[in-house]
Structure formats: structure tokens, C-alpha cells
C-alpha atoms as a PDB file:
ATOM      1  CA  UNK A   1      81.030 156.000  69.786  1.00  0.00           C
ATOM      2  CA  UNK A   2      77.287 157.132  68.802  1.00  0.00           C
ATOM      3  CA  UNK A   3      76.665 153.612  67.081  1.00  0.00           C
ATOM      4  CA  UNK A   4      77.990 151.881  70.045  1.00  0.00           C
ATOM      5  CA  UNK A   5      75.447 154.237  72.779  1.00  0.00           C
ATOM      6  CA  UNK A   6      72.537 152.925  69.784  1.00  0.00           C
ATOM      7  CA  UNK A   7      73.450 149.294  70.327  1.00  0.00           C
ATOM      8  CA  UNK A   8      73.654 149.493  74.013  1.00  0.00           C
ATOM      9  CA  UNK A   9      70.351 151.379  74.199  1.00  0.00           C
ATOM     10  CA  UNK A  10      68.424 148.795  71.646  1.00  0.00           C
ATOM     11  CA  UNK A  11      70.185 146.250  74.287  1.00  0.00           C
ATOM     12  CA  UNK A  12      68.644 148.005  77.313  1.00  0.00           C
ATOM     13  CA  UNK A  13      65.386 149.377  76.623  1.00  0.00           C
ATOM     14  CA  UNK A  14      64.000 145.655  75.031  1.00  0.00           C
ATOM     15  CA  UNK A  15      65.359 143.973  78.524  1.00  0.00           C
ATOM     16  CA  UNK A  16      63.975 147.226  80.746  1.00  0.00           C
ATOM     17  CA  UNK A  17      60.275 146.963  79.012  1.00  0.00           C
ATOM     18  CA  UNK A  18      59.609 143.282  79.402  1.00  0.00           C
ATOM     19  CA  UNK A  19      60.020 143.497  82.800  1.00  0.00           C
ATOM     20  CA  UNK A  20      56.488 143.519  84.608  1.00  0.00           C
ATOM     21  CA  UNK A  21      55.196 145.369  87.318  1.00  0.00           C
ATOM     22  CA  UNK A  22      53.092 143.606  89.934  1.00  0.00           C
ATOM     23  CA  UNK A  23      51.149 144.952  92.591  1.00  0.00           C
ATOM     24  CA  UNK A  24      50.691 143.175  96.002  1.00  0.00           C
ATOM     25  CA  UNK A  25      47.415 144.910  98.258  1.00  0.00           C
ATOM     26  CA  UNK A  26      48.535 145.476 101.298  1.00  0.00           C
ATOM     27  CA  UNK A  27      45.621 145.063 104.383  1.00  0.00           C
ATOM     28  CA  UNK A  28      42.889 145.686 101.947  1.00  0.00           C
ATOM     29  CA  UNK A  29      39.460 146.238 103.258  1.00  0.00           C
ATOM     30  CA  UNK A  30      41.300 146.070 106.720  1.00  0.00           C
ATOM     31  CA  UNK A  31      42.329 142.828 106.574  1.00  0.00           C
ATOM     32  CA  UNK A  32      45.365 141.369 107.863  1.00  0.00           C
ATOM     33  CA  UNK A  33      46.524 140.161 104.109  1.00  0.00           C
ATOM     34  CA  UNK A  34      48.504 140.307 101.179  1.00  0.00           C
ATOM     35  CA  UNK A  35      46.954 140.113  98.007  1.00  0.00           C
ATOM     36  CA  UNK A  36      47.584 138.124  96.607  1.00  0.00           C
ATOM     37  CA  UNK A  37      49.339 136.158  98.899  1.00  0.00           C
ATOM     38  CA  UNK A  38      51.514 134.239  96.376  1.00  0.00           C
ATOM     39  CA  UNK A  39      52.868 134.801  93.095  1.00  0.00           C
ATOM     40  CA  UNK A  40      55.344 134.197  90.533  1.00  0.00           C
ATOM     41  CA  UNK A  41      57.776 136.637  89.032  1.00  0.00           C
ATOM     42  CA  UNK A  42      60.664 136.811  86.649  1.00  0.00           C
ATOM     43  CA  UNK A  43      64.707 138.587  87.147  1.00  0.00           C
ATOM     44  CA  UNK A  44      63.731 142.288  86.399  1.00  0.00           C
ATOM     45  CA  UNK A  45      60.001 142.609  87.852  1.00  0.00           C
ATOM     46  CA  UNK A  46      59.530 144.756  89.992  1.00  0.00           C
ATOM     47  CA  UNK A  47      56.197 143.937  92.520  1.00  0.00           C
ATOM     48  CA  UNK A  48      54.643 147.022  94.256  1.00  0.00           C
ATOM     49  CA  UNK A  49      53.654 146.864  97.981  1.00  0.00           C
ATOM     50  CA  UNK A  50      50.812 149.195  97.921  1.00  0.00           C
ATOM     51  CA  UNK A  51      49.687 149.493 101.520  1.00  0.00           C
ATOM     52  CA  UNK A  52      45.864 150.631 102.011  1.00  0.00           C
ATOM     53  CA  UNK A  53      44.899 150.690 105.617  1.00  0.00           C
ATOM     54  CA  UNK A  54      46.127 150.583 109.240  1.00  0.00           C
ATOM     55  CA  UNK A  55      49.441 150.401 110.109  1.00  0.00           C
ATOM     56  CA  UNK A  56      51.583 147.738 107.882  1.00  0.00           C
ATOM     57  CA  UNK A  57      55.521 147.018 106.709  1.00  0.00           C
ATOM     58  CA  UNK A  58      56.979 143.841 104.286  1.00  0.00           C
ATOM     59  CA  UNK A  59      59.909 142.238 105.676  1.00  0.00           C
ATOM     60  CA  UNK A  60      61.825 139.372 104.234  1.00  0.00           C
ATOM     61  CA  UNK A  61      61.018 136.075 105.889  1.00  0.00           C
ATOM     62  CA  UNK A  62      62.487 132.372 105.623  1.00  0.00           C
ATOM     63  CA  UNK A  63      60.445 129.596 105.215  1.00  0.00           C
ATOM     64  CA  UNK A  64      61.646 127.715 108.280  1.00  0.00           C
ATOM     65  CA  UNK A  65      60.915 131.138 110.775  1.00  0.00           C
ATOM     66  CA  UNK A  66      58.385 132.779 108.587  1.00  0.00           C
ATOM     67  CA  UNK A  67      58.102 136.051 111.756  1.00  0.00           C
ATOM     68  CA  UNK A  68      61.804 136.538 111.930  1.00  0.00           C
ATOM     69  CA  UNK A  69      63.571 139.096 109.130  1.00  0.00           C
ATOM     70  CA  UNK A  70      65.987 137.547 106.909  1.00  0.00           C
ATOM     71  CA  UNK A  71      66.873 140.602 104.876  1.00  0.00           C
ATOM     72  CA  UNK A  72      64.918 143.573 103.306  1.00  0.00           C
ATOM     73  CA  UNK A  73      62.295 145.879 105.546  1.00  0.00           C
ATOM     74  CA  UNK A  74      60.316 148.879 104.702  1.00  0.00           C
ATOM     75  CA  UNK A  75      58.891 151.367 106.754  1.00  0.00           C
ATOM     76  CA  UNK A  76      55.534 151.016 108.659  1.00  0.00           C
ATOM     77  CA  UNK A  77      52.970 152.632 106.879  1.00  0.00           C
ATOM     78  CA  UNK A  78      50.155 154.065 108.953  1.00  0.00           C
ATOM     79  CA  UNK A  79      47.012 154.772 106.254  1.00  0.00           C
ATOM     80  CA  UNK A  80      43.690 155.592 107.159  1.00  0.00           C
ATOM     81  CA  UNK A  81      41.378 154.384 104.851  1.00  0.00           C
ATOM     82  CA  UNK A  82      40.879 157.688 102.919  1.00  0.00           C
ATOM     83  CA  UNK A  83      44.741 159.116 102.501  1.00  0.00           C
ATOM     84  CA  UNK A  84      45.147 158.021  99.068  1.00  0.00           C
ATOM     85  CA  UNK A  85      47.568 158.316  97.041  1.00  0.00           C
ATOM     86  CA  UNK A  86      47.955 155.594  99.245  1.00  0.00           C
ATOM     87  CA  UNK A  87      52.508 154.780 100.158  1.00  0.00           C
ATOM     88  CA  UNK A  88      54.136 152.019  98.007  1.00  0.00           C
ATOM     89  CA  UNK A  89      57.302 149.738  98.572  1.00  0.00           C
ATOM     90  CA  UNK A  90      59.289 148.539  95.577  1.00  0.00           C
ATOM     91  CA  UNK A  91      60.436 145.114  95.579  1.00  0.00           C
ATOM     92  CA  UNK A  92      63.105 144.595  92.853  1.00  0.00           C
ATOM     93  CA  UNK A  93      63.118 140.910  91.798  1.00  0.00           C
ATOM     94  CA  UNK A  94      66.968 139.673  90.966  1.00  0.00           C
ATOM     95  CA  UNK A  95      66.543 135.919  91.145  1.00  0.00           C
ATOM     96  CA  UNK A  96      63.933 133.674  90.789  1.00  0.00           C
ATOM     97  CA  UNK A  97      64.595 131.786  94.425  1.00  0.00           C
ATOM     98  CA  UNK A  98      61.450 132.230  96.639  1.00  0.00           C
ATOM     99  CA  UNK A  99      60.904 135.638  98.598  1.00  0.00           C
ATOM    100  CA  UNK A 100      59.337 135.208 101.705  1.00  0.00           C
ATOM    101  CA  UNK A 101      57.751 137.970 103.337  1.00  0.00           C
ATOM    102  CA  UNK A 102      55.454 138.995 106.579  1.00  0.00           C
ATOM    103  CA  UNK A 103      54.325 142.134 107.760  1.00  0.00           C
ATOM    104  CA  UNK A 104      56.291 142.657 111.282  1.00  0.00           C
ATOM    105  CA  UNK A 105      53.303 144.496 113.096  1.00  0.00           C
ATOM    106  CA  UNK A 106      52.785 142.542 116.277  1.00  0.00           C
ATOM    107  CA  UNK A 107      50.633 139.535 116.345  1.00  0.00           C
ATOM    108  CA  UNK A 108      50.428 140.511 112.641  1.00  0.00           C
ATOM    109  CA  UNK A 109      52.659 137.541 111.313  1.00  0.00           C
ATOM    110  CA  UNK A 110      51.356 135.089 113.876  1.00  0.00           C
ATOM    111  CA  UNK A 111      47.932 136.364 112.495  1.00  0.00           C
ATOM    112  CA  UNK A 112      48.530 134.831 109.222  1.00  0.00           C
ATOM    113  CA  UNK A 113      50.129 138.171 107.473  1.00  0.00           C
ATOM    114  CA  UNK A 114      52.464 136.414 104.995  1.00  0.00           C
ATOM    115  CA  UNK A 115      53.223 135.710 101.347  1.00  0.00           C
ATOM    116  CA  UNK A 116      55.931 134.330  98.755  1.00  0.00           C
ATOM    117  CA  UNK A 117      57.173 135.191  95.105  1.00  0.00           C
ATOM    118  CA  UNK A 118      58.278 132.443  93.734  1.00  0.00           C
ATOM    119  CA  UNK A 119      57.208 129.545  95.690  1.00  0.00           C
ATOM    120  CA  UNK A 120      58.798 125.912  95.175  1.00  0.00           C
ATOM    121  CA  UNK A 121      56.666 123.295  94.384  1.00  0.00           C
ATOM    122  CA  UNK A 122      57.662 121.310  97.797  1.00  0.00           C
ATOM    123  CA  UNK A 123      57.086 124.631 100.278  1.00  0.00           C
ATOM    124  CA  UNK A 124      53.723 125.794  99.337  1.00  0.00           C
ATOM    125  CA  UNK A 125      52.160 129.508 100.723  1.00  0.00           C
ATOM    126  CA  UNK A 126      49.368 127.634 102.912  1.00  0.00           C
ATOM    127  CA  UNK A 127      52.122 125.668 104.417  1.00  0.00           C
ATOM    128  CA  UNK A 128      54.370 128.624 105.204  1.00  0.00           C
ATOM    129  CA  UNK A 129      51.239 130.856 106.773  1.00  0.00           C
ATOM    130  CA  UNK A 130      50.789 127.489 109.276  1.00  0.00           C
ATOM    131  CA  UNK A 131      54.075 127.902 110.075  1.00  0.00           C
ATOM    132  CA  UNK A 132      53.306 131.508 110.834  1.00  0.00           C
ATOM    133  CA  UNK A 133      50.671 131.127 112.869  1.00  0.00           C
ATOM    134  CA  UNK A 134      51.798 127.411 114.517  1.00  0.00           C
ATOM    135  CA  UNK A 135      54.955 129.481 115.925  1.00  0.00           C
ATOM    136  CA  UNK A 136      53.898 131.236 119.082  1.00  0.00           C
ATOM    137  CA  UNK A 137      57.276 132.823 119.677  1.00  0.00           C
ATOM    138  CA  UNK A 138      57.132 134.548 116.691  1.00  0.00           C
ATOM    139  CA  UNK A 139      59.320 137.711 117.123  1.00  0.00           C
ATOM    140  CA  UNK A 140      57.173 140.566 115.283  1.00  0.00           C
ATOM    141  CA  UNK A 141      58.320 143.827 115.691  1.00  0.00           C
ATOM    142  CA  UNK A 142      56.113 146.244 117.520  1.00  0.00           C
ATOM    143  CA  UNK A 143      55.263 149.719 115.207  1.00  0.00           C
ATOM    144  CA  UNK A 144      58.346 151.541 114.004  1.00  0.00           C
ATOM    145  CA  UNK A 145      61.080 149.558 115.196  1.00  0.00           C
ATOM    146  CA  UNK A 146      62.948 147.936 112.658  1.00  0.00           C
ATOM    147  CA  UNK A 147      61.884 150.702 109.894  1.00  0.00           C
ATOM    148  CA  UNK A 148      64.390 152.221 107.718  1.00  0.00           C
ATOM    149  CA  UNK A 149      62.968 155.309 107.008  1.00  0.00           C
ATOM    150  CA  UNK A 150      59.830 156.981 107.489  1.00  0.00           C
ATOM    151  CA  UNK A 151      56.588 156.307 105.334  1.00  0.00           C
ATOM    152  CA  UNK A 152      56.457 159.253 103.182  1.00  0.00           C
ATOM    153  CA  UNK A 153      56.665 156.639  99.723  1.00  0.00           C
ATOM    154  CA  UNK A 154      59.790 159.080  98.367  1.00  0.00           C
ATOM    155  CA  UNK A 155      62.340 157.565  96.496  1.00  0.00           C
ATOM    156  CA  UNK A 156      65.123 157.284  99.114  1.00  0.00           C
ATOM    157  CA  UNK A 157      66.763 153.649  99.120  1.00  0.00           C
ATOM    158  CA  UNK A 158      66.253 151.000 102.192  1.00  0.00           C
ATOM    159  CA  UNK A 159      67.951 148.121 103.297  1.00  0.00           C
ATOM    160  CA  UNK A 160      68.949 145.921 100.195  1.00  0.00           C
ATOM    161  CA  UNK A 161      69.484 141.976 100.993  1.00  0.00           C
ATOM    162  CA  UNK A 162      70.313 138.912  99.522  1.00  0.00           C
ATOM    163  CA  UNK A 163      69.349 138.050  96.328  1.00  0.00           C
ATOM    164  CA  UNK A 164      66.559 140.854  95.500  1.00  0.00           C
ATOM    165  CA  UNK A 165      66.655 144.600  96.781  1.00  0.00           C
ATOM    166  CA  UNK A 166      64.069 146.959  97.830  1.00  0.00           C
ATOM    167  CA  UNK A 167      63.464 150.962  96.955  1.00  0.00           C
ATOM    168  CA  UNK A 168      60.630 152.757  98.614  1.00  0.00           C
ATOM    169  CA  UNK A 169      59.410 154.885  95.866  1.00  0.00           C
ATOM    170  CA  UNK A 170      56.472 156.795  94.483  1.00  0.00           C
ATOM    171  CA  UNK A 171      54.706 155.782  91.557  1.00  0.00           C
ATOM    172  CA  UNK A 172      56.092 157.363  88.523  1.00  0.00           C
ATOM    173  CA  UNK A 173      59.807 157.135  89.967  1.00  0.00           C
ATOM    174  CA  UNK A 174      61.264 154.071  87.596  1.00  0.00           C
ATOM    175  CA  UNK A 175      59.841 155.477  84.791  1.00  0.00           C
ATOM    176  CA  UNK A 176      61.446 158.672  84.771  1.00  0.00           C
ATOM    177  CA  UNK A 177      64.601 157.211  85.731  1.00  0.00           C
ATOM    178  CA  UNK A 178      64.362 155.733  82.568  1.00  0.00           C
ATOM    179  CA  UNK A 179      63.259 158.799  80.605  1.00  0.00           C
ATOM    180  CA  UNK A 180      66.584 159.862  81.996  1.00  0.00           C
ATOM    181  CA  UNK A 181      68.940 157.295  81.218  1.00  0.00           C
ATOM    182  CA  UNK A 182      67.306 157.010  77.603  1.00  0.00           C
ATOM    183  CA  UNK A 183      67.843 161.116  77.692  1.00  0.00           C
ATOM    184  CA  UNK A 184      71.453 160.669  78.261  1.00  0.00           C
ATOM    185  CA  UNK A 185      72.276 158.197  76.271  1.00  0.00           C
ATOM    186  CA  UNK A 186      70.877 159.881  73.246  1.00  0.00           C
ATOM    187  CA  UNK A 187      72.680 163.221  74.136  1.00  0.00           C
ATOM    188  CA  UNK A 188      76.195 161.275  73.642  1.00  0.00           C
END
């Protein structure tokens, strides 16, 4: 039974350490952005929503209504620009289809606030964000409606969705998850 917990582990832990943590800037320098606005990740990376000023959220978008949630939404986050550690949202990447996402402040989306992971080579990010901002109906959500949760950046669960799912979490959090699972593996 011990040889069989090794194998598993040497499984697990080579799958569990390739997987890459990226960070996307949330309203930096006050802006109405994510930075970057596009990128590409692989199944098990895990891209950090680090929000660092006014009042922000990431919810999942479509590329045909780019302001209308389609699945996963954190919290807002109100930060001034001086309340670091600054709150994080954990986006767990499961497939490699694109994620669309917009921040659901009002006049936010319409604004331009918008990004992808993953974006196909026929539905570009500068095309989705003129979708964004060509849609004059868009149906942002005004601050804290739609939340789930408040914006404390603990490691309580929100709304999972289709293909990827979302933890809020504080930095630190995965790791020790895996400390423990490597912890009680080895105590078998």
C-alpha cells in the first residue's frame, strides 16, 4: 500500500508543479484594465486576479455579449490605492477553450474593461473589447450585486462554471494545500 501512495505521489506532484501561476493586474494605476488583457494558459494554471485600486470584480463573459455573465463571478473589491496586501481571485484553468471575462462595475465593461485566456485565432481581444464598448445595452452590474461573497481574499469557494472554476483565495493558500496533501500521503 506504501509503494502504491509513492507512485501516486511521484504521479501528482510532477503534474501539480508544472502548472504555472499567472497574474492578471487588475485597474492598475487606476485604470479601467486588465493586464494584460490577453493571454494564453495551459489545463492546471491557475491565473491570479490581483485587484489594485477602486472598486473592481471578473466575471465570465461570451464573446458574442462580452457585458453579460456566462458563468464564474467574484466579489467586488473596493481597494484604495494604499491597502496592500492588495485581495486576489483565483481562476483555475480546466480547458484550454477561451475565457472571456469583464469587470461588471457599471459602465466598466462598456468602458473597455475586458480580457481573454486563450483566445482563438479568428476572435481576437481587440475585437471582443469593440464589442464591449459597440454594445450600449450592455447589462453591467452596479457595485455588489451579483457578488458571491464579500472581498476579504479568504479561501472560501465562489460560483464554479463551465469548463474552468474559480476560488477566492489568499496568496499562500494552494501551496499549503499541497504541503498538506503531500503530508498525508506520506503519513500512510
Amino acid at each position: 500500500m506504501r509503494s502504491f501512495m509513492t507512485l501516486a505521489l511521484a504521479a501528482i506532484v510532477p503534474a501539480l508543479v508544472s502548472a504555472a501561476n499567472l497574474s492578471v493586474a487588475v485597474g492598475s494605476n487606476n485604470s479601467l484594465t486588465f493586464d494584460p488583457p490577453s493571454m494564453n494558459a495551459s489545463v492546471g494554471d491557475m491565473i491570479n486576479f490581483v485587484f489594485l485600486s477602486k472598486n473592481h470584480s471578473v466575471f465570465a463573459s461570451s464573446f458574442a455579449d462580452p457585458c453579460t455573465n456566462d458563468g464564474f463571478t467574484s466579489p467586488f473589491f473596493p481597494v484604495n490605492g494604499s491597502s496592500a496586501p492588495f485581495p486576489s481571485f483565483i481562476l483555475n484553468v480546466s480547458s484550454t477553450t477561451p475565457i472571456w471575462f469583464y469587470c461588471a462595475q457599471t459602465n466598466h465593461c462598456k468602458s473597455g474593461m475586458v480580457g481573454v485566456i486563450n483566445p482563438p485565432v479568428d476572435k481576437t481581444f481587440t475585437q471582443f473589447q469593440a464589442n464591449a464598448m459597440a454594445n450600449s445595452t450592455a447589462n453591467s452590474t452596479s457595485s455588489g450585486s451579483n457578488s458571491t461573497g464579500s472581498p476579504t481574499g479568504s479561501s472560501s469557494p465562489s460560483a464554479t462554471t463551465k469548463p474552468n472554476s474559480a476560488v477566492r483565495t489568499s496568496s499562500g493558500a494552494a501551496l499549503l494545500t499541497l504541503v498538506g496533501i503531500v503530508a498525508g500521503i506520506t503519513a500512510l
